[in-house]
N, C-alpha and C. Protein backbone atom coordinates (compact mmCIF):
# COMPACT_ATOMS: atom_id res chain seq x y z
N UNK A 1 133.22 3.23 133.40
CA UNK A 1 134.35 2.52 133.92
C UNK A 1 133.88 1.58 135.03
N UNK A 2 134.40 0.50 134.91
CA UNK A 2 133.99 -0.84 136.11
C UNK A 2 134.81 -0.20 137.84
N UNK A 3 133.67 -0.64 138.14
CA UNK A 3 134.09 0.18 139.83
C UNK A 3 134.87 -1.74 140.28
N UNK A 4 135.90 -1.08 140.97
CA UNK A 4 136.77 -2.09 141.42
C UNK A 4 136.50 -2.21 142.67
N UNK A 5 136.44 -3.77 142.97
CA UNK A 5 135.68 -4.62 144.65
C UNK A 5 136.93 -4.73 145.21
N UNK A 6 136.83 -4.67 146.46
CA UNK A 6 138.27 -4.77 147.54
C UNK A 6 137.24 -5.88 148.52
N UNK A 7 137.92 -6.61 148.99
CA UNK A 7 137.88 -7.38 149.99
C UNK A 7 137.60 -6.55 151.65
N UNK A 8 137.24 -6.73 152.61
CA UNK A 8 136.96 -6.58 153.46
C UNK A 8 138.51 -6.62 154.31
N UNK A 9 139.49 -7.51 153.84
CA UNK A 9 140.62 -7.96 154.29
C UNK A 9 141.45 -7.00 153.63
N UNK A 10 140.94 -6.51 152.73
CA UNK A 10 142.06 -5.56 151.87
C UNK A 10 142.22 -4.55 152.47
N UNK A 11 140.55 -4.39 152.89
CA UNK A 11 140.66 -2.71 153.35
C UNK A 11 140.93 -2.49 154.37
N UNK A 12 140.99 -3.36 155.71
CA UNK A 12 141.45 -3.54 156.82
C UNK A 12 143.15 -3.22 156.74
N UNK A 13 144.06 -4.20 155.51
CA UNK A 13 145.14 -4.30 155.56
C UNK A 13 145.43 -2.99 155.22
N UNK A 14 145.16 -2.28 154.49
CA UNK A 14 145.26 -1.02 153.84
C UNK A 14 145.32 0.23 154.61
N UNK A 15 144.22 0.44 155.74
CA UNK A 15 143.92 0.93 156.87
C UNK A 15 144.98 0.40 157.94
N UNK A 16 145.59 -0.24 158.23
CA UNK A 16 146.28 -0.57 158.99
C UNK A 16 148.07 -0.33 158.71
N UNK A 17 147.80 -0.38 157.47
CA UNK A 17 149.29 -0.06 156.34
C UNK A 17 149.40 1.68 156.99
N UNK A 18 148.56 1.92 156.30
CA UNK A 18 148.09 3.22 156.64
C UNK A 18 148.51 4.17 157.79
N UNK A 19 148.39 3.54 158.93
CA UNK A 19 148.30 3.90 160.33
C UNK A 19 149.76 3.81 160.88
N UNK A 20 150.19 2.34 160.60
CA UNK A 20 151.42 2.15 161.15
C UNK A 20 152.57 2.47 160.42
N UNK A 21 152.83 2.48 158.92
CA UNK A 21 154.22 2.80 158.09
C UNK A 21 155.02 4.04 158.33
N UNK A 22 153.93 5.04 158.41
CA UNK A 22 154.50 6.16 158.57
C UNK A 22 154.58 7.11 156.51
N UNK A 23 154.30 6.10 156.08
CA UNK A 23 154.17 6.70 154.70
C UNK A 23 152.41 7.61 154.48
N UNK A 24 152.15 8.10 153.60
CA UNK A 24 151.35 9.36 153.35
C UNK A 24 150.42 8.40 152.63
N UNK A 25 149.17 9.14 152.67
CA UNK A 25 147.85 8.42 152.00
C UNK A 25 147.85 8.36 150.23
N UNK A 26 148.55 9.13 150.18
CA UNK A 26 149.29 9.30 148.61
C UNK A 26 150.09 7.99 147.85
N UNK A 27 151.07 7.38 149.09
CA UNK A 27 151.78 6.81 148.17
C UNK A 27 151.19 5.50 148.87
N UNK A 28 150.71 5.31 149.90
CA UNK A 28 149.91 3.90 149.88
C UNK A 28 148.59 3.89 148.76
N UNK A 29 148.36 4.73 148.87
CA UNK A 29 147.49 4.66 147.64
C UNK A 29 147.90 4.32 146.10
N UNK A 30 149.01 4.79 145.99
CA UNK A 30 149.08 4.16 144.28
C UNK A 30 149.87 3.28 144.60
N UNK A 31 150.69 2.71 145.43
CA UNK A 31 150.89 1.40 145.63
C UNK A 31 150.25 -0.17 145.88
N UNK A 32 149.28 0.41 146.32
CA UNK A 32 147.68 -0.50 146.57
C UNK A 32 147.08 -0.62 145.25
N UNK A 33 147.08 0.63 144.75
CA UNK A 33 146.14 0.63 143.54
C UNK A 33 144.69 0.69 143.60
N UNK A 34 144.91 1.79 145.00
CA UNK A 34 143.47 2.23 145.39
C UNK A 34 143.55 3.74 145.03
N UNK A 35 142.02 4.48 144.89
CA UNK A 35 142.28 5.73 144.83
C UNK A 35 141.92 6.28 146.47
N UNK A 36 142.60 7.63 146.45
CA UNK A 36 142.76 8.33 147.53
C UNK A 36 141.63 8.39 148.28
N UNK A 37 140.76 8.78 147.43
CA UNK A 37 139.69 8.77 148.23
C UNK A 37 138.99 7.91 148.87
N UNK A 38 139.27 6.40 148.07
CA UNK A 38 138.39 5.52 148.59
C UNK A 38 139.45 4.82 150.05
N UNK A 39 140.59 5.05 150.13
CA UNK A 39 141.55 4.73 150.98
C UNK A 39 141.33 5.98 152.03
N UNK A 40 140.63 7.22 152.25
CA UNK A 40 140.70 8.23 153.04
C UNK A 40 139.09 7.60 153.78
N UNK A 41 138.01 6.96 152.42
CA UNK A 41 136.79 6.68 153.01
C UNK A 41 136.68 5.84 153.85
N UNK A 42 137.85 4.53 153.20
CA UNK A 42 138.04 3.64 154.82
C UNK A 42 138.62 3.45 155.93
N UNK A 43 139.37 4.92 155.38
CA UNK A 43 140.13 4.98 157.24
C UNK A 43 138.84 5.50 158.25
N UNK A 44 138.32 6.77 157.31
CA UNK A 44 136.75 7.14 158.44
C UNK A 44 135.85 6.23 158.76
N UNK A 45 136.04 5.71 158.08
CA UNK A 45 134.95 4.00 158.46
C UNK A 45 135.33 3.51 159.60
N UNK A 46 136.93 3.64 159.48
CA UNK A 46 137.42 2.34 160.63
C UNK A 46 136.90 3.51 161.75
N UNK A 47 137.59 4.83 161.66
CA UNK A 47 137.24 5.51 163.14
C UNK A 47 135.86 5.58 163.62
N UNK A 48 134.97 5.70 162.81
CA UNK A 48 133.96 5.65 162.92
C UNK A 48 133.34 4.49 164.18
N UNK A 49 133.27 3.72 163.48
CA UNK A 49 133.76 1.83 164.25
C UNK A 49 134.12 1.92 165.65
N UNK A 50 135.41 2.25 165.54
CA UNK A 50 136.18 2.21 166.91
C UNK A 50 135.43 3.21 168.00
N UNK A 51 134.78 4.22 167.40
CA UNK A 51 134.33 5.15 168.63
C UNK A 51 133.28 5.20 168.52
N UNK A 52 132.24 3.89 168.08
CA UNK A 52 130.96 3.32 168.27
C UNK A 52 131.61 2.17 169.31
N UNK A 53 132.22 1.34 168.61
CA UNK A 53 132.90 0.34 169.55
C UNK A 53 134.11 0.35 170.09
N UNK A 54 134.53 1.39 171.44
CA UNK A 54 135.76 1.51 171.76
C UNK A 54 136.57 0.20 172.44
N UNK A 55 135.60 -0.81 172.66
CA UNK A 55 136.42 -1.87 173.36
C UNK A 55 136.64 -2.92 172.46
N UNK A 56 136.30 -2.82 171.46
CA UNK A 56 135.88 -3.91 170.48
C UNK A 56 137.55 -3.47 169.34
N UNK A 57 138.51 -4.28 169.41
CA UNK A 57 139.48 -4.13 168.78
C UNK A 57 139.89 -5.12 167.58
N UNK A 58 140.37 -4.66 166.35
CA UNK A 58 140.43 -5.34 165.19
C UNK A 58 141.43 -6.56 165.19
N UNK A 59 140.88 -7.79 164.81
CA UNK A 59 142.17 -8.96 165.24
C UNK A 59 143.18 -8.87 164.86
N UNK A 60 144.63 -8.82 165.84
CA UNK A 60 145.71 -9.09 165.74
C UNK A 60 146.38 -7.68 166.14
N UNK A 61 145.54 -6.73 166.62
CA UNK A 61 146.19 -5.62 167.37
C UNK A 61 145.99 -5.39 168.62
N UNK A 62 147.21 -6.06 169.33
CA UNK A 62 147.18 -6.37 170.85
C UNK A 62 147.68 -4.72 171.15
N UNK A 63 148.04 -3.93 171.82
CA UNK A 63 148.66 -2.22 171.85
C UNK A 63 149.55 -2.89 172.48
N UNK A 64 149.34 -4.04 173.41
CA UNK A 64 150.97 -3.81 174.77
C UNK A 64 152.13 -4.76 173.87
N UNK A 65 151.54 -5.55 172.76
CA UNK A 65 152.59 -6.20 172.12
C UNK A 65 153.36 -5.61 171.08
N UNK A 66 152.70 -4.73 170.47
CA UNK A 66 152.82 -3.98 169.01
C UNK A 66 153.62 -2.83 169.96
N UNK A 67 153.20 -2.47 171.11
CA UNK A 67 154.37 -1.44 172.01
C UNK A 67 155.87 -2.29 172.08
N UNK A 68 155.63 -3.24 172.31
CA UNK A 68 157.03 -4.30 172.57
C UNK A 68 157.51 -4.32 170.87
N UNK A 69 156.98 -4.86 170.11
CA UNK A 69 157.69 -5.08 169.07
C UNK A 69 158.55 -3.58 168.53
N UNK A 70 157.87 -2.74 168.74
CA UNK A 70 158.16 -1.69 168.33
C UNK A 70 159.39 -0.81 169.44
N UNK A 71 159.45 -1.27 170.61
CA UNK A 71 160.57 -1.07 171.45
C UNK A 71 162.03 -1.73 170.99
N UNK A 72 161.65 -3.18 170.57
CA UNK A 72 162.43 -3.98 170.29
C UNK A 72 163.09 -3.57 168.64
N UNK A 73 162.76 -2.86 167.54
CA UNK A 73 162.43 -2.37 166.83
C UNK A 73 163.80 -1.65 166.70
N UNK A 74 163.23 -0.35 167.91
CA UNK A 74 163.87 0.72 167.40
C UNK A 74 165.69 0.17 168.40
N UNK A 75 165.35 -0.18 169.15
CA UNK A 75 166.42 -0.71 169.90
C UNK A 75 167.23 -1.27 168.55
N UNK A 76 166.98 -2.14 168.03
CA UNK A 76 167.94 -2.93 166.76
C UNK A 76 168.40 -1.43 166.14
N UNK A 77 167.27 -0.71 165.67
CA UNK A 77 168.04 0.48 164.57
C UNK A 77 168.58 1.25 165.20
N UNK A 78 169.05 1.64 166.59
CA UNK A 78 169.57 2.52 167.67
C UNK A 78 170.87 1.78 167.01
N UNK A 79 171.03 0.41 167.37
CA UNK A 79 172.01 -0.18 167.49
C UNK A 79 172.98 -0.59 165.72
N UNK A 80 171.90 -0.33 164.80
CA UNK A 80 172.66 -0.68 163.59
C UNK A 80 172.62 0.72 163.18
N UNK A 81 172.29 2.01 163.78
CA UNK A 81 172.99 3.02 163.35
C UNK A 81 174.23 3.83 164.16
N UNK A 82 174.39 3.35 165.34
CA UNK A 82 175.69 3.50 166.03
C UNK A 82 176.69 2.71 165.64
N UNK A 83 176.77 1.49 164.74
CA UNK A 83 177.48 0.76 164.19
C UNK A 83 177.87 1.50 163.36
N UNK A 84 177.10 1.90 162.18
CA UNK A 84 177.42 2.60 161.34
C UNK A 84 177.63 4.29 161.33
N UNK A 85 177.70 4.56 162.68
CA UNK A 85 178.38 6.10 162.61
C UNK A 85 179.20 5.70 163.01
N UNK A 86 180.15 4.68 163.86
CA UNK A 86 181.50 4.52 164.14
C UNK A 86 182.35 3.73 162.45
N UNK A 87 181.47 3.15 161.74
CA UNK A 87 182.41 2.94 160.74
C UNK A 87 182.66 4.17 160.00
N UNK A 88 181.70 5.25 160.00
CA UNK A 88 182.12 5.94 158.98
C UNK A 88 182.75 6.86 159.67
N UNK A 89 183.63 6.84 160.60
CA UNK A 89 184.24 7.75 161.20
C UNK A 89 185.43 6.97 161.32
N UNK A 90 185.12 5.81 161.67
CA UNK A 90 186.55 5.12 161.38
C UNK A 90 186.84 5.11 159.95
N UNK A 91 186.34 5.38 158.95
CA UNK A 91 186.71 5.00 157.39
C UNK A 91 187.36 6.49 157.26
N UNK A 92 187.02 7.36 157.52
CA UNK A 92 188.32 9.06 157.93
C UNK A 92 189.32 8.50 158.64
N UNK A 93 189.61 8.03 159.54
CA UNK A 93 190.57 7.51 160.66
C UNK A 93 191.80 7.12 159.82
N UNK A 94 192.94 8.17 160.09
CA UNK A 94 194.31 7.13 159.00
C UNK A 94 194.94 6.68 160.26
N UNK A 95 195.56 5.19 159.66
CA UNK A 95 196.83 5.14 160.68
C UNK A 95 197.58 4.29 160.10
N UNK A 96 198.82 4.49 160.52
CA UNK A 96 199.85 3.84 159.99
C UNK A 96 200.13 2.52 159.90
N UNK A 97 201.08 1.61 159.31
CA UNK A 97 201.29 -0.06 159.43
C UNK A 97 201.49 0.08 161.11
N UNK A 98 201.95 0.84 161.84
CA UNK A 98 201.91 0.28 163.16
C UNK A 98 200.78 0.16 164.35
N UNK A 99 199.58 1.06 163.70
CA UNK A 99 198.22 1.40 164.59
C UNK A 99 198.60 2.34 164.80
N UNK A 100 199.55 3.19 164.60
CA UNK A 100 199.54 4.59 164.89
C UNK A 100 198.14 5.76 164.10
N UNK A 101 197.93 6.85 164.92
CA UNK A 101 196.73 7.52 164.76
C UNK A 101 197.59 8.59 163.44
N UNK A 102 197.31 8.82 162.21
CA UNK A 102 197.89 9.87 161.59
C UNK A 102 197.03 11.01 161.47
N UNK A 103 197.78 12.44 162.05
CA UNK A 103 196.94 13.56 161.47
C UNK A 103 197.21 14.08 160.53
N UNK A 104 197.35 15.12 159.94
CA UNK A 104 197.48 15.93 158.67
C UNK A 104 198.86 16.51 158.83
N UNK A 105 199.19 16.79 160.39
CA UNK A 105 200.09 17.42 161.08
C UNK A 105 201.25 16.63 160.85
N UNK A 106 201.51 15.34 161.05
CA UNK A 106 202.20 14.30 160.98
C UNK A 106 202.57 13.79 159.84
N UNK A 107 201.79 14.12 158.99
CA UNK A 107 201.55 13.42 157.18
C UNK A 107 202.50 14.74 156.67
N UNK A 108 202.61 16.33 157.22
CA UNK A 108 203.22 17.42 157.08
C UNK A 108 204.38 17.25 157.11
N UNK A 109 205.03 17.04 158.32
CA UNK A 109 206.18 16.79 159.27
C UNK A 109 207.05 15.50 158.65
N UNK A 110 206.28 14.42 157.97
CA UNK A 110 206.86 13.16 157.46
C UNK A 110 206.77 12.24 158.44
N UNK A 111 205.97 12.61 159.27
CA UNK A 111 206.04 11.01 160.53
C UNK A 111 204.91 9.91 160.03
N UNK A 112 204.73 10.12 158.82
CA UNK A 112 203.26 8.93 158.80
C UNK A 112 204.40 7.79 158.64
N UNK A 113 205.32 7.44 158.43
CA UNK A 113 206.61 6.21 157.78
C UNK A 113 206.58 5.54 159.13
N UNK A 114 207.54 4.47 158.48
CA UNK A 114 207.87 3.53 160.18
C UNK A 114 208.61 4.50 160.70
N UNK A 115 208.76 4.22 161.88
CA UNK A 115 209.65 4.85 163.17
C UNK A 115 210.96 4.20 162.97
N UNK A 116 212.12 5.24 163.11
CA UNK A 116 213.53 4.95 162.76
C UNK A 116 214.33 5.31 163.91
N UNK A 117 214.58 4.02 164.67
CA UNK A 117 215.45 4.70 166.23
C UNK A 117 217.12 4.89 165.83
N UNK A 118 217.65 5.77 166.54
CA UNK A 118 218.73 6.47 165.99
C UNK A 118 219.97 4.99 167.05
C-alpha cells in the first residue's frame, strides 16, 4: 500500500486542530484522513520541539491573544445561551389576550377569558 505524504502545514494544522477543538484524536483523525497513529506521532513531535525549544513558538500562536479571543468567545455563548434559556421558558409562559400571567389554577377556576366587570 502507497504510504501517504502530508505537508509540513498539514501536520502543524492537524496538531493544532488537535489541541484547541476539544474533539478526541479519533475523530480528528478520520476526518483528516489521517491514521491515529500517525496524528498521535505528530503531536509528540510537536512536544518534543517545544521543550527543546521553549521560547521558540509556532507562527500565529500569540497565548495573550488566543486568551482574548477565547474570552470574547465564551462571553458571546454565555450570552446566546441565556437568550435561549429565557425563550424556552418563556415558550411554557401562558398568558392571556391581555398580558395576563395564566396558571393551571386559573385555566381551573375559568379566569384565563377576558375580564367581565359587573
Amino acid at each position: 500500500m502507497k504510504q501517504k505524504r502530508f505537508t509540513k502545514e498539514f501536520e502543524e494544522e492537524a496538531v493544532r486542530l488537535l489541541r484547541t477543538s476539544g474533539r478526541t484524536k479519533g475523530e480528528i483523525s478520520e476526518d483528516l484522513g489521517v491514521s491515529l497513529s500517525t496524528l498521535t506521532r505528530w503531536l509528540s513531535q510537536r512536544r518534543e520541539r517545544e521543550m527543546e525549544e521553549p521560547d521558540r513558538r509556532p507562527p500565529g500562536e500569540d497565548p495573550a491573544a488566543e486568551l482574548k479571543r477565547l474570552r470574547r468567545e465564551n462571553e458571546i455563548l454565555r450570552q446566546e445561551r441565556d437568550i435561549l434559556k429565557r425563550a424556552t421558558v418563556g415558550s411554557t409562559d401562558r398568558r392571556n389576550h391581555l398580558g395576563e400571567h395564566i396558571t393551571r389554577r386559573s385555566v381551573a377556576k375559568g379566569l384565563s377569558g377576558p375580564s367581565v366587570q359587573a
